[in-house]
C-alpha atoms as a PDB file:
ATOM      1  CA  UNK A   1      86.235 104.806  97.965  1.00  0.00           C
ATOM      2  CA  UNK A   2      87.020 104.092 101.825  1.00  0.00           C
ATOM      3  CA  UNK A   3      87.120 100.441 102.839  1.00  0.00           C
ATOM      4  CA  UNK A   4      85.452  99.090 105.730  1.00  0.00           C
ATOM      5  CA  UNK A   5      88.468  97.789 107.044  1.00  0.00           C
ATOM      6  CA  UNK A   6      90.114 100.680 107.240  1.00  0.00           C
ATOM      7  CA  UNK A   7      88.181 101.018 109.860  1.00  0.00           C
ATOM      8  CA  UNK A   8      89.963  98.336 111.290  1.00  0.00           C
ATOM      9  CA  UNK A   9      93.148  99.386 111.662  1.00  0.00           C
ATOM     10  CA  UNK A  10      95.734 101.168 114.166  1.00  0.00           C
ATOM     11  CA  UNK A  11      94.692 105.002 114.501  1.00  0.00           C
ATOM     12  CA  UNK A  12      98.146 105.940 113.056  1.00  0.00           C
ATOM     13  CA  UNK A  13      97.789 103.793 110.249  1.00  0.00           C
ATOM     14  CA  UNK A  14      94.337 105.938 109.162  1.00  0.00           C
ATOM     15  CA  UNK A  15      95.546 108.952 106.964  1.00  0.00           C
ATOM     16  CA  UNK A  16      98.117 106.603 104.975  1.00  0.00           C
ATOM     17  CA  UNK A  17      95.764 104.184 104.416  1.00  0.00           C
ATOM     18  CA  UNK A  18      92.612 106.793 103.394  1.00  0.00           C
ATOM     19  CA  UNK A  19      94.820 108.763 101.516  1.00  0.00           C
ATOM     20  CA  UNK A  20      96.318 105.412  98.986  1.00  0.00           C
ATOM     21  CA  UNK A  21      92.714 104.759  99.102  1.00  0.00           C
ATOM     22  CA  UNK A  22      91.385 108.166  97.705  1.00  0.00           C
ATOM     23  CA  UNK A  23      94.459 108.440  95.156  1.00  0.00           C
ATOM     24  CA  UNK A  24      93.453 104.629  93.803  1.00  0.00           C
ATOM     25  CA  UNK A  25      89.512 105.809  93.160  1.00  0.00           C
ATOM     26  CA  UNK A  26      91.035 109.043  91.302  1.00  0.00           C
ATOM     27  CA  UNK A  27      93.543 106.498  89.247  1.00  0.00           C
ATOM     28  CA  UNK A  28      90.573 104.924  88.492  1.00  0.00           C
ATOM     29  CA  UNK A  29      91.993 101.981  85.882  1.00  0.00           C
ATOM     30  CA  UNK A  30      95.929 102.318  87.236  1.00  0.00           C
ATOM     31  CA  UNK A  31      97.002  99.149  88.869  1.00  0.00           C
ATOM     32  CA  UNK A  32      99.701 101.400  90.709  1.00  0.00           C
ATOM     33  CA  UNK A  33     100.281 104.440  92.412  1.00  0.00           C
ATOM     34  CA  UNK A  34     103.990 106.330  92.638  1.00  0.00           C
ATOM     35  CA  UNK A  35     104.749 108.165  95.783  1.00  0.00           C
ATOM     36  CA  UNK A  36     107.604 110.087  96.892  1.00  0.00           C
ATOM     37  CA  UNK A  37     109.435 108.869 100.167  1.00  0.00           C
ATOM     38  CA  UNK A  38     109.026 111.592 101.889  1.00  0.00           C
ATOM     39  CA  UNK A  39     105.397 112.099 101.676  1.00  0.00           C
ATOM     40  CA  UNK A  40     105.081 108.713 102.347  1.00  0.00           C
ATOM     41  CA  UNK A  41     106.985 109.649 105.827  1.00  0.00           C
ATOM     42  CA  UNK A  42     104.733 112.401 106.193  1.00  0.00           C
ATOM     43  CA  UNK A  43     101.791 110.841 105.506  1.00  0.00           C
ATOM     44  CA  UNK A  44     102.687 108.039 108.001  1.00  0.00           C
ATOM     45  CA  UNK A  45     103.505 109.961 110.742  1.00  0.00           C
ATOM     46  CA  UNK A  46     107.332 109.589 111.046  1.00  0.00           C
ATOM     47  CA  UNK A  47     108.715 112.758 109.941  1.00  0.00           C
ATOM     48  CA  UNK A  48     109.824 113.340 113.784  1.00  0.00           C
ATOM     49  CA  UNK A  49     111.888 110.507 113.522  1.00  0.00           C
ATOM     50  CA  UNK A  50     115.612 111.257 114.033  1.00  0.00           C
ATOM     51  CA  UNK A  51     116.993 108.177 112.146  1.00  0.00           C
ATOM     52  CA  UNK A  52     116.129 107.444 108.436  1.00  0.00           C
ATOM     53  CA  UNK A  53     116.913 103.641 109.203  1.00  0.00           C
ATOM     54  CA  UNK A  54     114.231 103.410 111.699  1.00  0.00           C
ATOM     55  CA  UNK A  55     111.334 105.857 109.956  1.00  0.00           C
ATOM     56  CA  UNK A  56     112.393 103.366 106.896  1.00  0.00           C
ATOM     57  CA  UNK A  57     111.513 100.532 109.042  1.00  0.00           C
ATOM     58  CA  UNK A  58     108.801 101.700 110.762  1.00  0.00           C
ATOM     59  CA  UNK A  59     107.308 102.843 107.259  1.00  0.00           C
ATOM     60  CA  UNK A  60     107.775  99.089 106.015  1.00  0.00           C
ATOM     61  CA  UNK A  61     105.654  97.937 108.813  1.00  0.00           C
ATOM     62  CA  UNK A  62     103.045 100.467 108.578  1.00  0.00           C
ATOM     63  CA  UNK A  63     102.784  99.050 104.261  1.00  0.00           C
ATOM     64  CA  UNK A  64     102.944  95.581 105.856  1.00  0.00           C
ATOM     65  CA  UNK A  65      99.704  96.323 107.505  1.00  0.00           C
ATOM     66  CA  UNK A  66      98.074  97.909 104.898  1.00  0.00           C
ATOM     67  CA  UNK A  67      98.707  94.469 103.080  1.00  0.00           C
ATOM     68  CA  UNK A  68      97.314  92.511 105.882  1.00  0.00           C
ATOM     69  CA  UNK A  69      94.245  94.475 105.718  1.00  0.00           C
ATOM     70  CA  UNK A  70      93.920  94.470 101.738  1.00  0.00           C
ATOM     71  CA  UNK A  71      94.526  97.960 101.177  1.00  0.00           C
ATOM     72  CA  UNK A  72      97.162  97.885  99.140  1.00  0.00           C
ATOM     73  CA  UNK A  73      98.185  94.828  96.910  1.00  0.00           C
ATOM     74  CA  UNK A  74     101.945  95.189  97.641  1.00  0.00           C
ATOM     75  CA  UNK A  75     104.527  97.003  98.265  1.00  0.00           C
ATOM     76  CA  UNK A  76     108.360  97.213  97.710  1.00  0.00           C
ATOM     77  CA  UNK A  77     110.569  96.030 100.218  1.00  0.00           C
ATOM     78  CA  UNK A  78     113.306  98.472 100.141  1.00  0.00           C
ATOM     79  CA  UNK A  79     112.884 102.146 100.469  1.00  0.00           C
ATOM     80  CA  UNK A  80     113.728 104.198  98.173  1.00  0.00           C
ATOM     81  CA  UNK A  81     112.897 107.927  96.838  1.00  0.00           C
ATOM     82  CA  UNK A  82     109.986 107.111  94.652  1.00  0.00           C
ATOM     83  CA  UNK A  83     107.531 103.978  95.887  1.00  0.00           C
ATOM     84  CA  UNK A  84     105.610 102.333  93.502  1.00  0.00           C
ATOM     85  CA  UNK A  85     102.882 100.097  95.283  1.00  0.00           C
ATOM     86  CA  UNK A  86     100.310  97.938  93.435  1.00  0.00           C
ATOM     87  CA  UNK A  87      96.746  99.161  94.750  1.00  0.00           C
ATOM     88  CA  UNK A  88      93.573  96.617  93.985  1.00  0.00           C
END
């Protein structure tokens, strides 16, 4: 259940972006997917980050390109413990 534009993006973007991508083929019919924050942070690489504000950020944009790449359907635009993003 990999897309081909995965392929496509930034390097650090990959295990985010394969890992939404394997959880959506095991959801099979769910039109979400729930993730803790700090997986999420994990996941994206920013669990070195000193400053929650700026892994928060830096998190957002990460999501952002996910959209832009059609990887993920949307995504909320405030951080919070539990993310709930909208997967195709």
């Amino acid at each position: 259940g990999i897309k081909h534009r995965t392929l496509e993006l930034q390097s650090e973007d990959l295990a985010l972006a394969e890992w939404i991508q394997v959880r959506k083929s095991q959801a099979m019919n769910s039109k979400y997917i729930n993730m803790d924050r700090d997986f999420l942070i994990k996941l994206a690489g920013l669990q070195g980050t000193k400053h929650v504000g700026c892994a928060n950020r830096n998190l957002l944009r990460k999501l952002k390109r996910l959209k832009e790449k059609g990887i993920i359907i949307d995504y909320p635009q405030k951080i919070t413990s539990v993310m709930r993003m909208q997967i195709r």
